[in-house]
Protein backbone atom coordinates (compact mmCIF):
# COMPACT_ATOMS: atom_id res chain seq x y z
CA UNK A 1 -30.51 53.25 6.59
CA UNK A 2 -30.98 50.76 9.27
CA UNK A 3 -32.28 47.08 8.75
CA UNK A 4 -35.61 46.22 11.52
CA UNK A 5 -35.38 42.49 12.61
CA UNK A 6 -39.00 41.61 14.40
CA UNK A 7 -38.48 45.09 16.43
CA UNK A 8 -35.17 45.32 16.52
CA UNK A 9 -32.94 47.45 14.57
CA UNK A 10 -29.92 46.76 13.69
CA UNK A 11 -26.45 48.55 14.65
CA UNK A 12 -26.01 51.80 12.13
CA UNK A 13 -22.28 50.75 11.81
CA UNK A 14 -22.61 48.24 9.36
CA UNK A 15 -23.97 45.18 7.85
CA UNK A 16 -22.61 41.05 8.45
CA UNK A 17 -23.50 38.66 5.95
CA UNK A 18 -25.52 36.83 9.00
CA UNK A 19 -27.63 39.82 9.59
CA UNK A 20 -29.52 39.26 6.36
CA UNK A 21 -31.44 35.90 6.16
CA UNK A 22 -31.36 35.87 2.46
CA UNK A 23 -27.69 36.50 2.47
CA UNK A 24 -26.03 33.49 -0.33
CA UNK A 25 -25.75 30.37 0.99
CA UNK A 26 -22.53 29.67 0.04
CA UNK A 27 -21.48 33.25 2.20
CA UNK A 28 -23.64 32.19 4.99
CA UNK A 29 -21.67 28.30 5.04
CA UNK A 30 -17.84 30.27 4.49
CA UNK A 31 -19.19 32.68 7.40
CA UNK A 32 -20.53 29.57 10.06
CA UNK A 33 -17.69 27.90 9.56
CA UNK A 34 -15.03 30.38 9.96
CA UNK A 35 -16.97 31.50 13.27
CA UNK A 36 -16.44 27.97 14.61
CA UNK A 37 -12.85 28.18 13.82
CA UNK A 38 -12.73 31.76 15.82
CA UNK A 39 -14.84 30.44 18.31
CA UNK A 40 -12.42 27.82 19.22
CA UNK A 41 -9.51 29.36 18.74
CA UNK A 42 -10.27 32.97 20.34
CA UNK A 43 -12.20 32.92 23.07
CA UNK A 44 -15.87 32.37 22.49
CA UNK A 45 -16.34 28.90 23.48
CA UNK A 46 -14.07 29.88 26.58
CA UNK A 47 -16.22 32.87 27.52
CA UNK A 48 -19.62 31.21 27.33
CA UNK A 49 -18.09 27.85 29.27
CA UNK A 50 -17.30 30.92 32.01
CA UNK A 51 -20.70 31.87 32.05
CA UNK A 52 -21.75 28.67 32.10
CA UNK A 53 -19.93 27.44 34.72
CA UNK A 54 -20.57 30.19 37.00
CA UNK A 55 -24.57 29.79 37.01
CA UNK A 56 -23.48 25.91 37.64
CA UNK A 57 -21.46 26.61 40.21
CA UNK A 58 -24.56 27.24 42.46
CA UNK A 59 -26.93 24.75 40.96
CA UNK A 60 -29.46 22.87 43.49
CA UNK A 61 -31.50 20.82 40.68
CA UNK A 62 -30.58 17.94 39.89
CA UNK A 63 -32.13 16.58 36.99
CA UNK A 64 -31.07 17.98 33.63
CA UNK A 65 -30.42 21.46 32.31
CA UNK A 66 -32.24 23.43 29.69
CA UNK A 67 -29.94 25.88 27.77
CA UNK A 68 -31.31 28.59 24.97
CA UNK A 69 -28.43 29.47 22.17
CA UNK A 70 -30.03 32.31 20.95
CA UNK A 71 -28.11 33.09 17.32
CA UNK A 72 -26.55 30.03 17.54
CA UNK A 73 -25.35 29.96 14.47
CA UNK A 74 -23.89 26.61 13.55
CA UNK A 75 -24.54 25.16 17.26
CA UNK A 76 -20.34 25.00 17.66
CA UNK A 77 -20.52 26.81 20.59
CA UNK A 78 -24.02 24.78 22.41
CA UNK A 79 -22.23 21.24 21.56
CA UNK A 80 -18.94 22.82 23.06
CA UNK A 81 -21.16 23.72 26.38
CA UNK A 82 -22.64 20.24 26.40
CA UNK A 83 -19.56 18.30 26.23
CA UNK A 84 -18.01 21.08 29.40
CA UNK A 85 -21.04 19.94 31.38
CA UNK A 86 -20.90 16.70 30.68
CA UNK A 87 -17.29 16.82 32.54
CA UNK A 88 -18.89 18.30 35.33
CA UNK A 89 -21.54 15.61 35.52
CA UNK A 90 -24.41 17.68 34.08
CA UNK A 91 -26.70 16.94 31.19
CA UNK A 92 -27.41 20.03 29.43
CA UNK A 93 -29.88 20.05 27.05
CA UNK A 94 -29.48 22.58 24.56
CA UNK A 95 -32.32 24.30 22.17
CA UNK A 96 -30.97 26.32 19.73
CA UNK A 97 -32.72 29.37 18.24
CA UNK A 98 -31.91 31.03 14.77
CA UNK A 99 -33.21 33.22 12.05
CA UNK A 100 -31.40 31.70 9.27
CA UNK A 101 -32.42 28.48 8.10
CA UNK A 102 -29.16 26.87 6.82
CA UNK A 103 -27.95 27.30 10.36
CA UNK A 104 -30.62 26.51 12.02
CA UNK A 105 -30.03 23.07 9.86
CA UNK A 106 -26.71 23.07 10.51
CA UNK A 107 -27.64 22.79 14.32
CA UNK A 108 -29.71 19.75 13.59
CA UNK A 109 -27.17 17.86 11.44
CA UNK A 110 -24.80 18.53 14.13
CA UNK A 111 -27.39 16.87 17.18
CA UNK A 112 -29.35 19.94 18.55
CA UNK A 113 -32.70 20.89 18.71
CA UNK A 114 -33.07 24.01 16.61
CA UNK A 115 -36.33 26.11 16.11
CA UNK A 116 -36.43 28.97 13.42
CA UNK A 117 -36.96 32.45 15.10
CA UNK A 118 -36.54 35.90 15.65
CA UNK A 119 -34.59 36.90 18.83
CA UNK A 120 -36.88 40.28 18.84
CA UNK A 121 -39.78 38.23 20.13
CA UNK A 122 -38.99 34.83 21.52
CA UNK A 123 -41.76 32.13 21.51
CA UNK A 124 -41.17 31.04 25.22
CA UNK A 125 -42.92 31.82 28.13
CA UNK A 126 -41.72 33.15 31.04
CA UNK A 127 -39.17 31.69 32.80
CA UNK A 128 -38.86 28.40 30.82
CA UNK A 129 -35.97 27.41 30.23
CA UNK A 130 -33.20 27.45 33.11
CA UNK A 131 -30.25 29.39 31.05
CA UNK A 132 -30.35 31.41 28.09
CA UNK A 133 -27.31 32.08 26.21
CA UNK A 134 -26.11 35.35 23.76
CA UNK A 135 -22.81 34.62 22.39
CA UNK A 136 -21.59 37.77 19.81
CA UNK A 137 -25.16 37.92 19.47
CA UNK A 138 -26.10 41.83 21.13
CA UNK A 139 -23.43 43.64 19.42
CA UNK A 140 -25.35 43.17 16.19
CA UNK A 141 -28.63 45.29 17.22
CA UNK A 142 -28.54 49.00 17.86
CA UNK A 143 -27.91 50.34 21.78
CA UNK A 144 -32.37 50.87 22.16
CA UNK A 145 -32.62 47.08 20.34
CA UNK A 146 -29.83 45.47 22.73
CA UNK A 147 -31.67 46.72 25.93
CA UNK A 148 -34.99 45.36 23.99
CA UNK A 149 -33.41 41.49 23.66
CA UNK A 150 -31.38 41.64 27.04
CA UNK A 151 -34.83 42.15 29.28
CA UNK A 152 -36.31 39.57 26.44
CA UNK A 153 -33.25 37.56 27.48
CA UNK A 154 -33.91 37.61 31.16
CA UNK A 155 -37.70 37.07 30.97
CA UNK A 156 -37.71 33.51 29.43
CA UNK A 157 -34.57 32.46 31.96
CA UNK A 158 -35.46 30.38 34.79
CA UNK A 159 -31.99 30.13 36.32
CA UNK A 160 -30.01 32.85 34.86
CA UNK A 161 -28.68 34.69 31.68
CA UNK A 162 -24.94 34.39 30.18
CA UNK A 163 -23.84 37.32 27.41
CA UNK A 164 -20.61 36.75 25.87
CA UNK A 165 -19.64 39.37 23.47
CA UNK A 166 -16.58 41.13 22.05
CA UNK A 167 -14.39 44.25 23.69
CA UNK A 168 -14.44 46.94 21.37
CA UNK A 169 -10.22 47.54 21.16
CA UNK A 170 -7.94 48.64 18.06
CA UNK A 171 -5.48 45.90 18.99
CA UNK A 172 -8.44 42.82 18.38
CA UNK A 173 -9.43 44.65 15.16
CA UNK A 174 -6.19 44.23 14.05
CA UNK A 175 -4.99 41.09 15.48
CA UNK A 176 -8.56 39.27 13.95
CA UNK A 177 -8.10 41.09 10.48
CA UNK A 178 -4.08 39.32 10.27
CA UNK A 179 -5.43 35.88 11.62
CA UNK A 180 -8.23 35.93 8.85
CA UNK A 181 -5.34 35.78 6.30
CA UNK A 182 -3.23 33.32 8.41
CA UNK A 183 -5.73 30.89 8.93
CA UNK A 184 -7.40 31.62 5.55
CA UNK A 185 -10.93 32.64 5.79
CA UNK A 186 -13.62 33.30 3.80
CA UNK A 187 -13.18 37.45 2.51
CA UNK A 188 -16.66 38.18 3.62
CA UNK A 189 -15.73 37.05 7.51
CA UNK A 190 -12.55 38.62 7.32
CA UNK A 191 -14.27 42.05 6.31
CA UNK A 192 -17.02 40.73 9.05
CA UNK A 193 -14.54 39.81 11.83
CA UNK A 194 -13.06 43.80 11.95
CA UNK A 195 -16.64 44.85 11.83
CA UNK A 196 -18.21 42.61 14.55
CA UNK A 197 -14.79 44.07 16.80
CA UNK A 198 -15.70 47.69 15.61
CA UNK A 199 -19.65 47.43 16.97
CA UNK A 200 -18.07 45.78 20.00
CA UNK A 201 -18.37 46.95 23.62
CA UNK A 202 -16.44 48.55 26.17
CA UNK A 203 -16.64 47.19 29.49
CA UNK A 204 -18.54 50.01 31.05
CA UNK A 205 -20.92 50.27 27.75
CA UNK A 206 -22.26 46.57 28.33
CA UNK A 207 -22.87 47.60 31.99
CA UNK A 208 -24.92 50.34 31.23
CA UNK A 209 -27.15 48.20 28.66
CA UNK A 210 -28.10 45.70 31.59
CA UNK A 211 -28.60 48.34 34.17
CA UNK A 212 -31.01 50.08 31.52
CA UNK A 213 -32.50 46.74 30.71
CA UNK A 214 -33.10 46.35 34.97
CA UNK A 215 -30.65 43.14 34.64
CA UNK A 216 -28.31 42.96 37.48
CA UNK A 217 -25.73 40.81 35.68
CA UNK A 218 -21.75 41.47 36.34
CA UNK A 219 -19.58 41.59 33.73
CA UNK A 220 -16.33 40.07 33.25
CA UNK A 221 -13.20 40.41 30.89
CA UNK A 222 -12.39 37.13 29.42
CA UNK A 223 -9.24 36.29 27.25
CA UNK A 224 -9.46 36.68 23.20
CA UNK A 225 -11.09 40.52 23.91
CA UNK A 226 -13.97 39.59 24.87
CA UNK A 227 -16.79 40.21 27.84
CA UNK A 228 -19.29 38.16 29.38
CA UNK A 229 -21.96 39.43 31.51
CA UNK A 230 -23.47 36.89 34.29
CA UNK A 231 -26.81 37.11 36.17
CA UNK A 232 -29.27 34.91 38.30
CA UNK A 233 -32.62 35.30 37.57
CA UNK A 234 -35.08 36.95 40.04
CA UNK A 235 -36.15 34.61 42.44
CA UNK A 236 -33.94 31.67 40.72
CA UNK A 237 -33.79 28.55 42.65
CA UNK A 238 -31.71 26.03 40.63
């Protein structure tokens, strides 16, 4: 059976304690915290910074940049991107947006401004924020559903789009499933970790999401397995 979120339906291949919003809070705390811990460790705060830093690279504004976590979940990976800015001499401001109330919470304990939301239907208009950001985010919605958030993605982004996601590949499945033990997480993400790999992407599968979702965004392998798609806005200026 699938699971609808606001729209979109969830990928057929399984079930993560984040994609229910009544999921136990003390899963849902084990789970953000043992993302962070991935996050810094394997790639995902690396891949996003890429992304980041190649919509940067190019920027003409010069007063402060907006930045939309959507699924931020704890808001690890949005303070990482403000503190990489920051070294670059930009001040990104970050708005986090999450379905879950404990993280959108944990956002706010940790400094950023968190509004509680469906990614199905974003409450933005057009083109109003300058970057949007989907870290490990698509891979949790069904192929019709991803195509769905990535054109939802693109329409509030001023500037451009970053999606970071995971490479489907036997070798991360197994390599996340023997760290989980190593670095001692929480059973639920270790059963979550090999899943989140398993509804992963190939290279050439994210491609064909954002050419069917009419956003020209290239897509680069990043260290830790992972992908991140890139794309300027139409008509961008900053």
């Amino acid at each position: 059976m699938l699971v609808r979120t606001e729209g979109l339906v969830l990928s057929p291949l399984g079930q993560e304690t984040l994609d229910d919003p009544g999921a136990p809070a003390a899963q849902v705390e084990a789970t953000l915290d043992d993302i962070a811990r991935i996050n810094a460790w394997f790639g995902g705060r690396a891949a996003a910074s890429f992304g980041l830093m190649r919509l940067l690279r190019h920027r003409k504004q010069s007063g402060p940049v907006s930045l939309l976590d959507v699924g931020a979940g704890s808001g690890d990976i949005a303070r990482h991107l403000v503190r990489r800015a920051r070294r670059a001499g930009i001040a990104l401001e970050p708005l986090a947006l999450e379905r879950h109330p404990l993280a959108a919470r944990r956002c706010r304990r940790g400094g950023i401004l968190a509004v509680l939301s469906d990614a199905g239907r974003l409450p933005l208009a057009d083109r109003s924020v300058d970057i949007v950001l989907a870290s490990q985010l698509l891979h949790h919605f069904d192929r019709a559903s991803a195509v769905a958030l990535l054109r939802e993605l693109d329409r509030v982004a001023r500037v451009g789009g970053i999606v970071a996601d995971l490479r489907r590949h036997a070798a991360a499945a197994r390599g996340i499933w023997l760290a989980s033990f190593l670095m001692g997480f929480h059973p639920v993400t270790r059963r979550d970790a090999v899943l989140s790999v398993r509804r992963g992407f190939r290279a050439s599968e994210l491609e064909a999401l954002l050419v069917q979702a009419q956003v020209a965004a290239t897509v680069y392998r990043r260290p830790g397995y992972r992908l991140v798609a890139v794309w300027r806005s139409r008509g961008a200026g900053g």
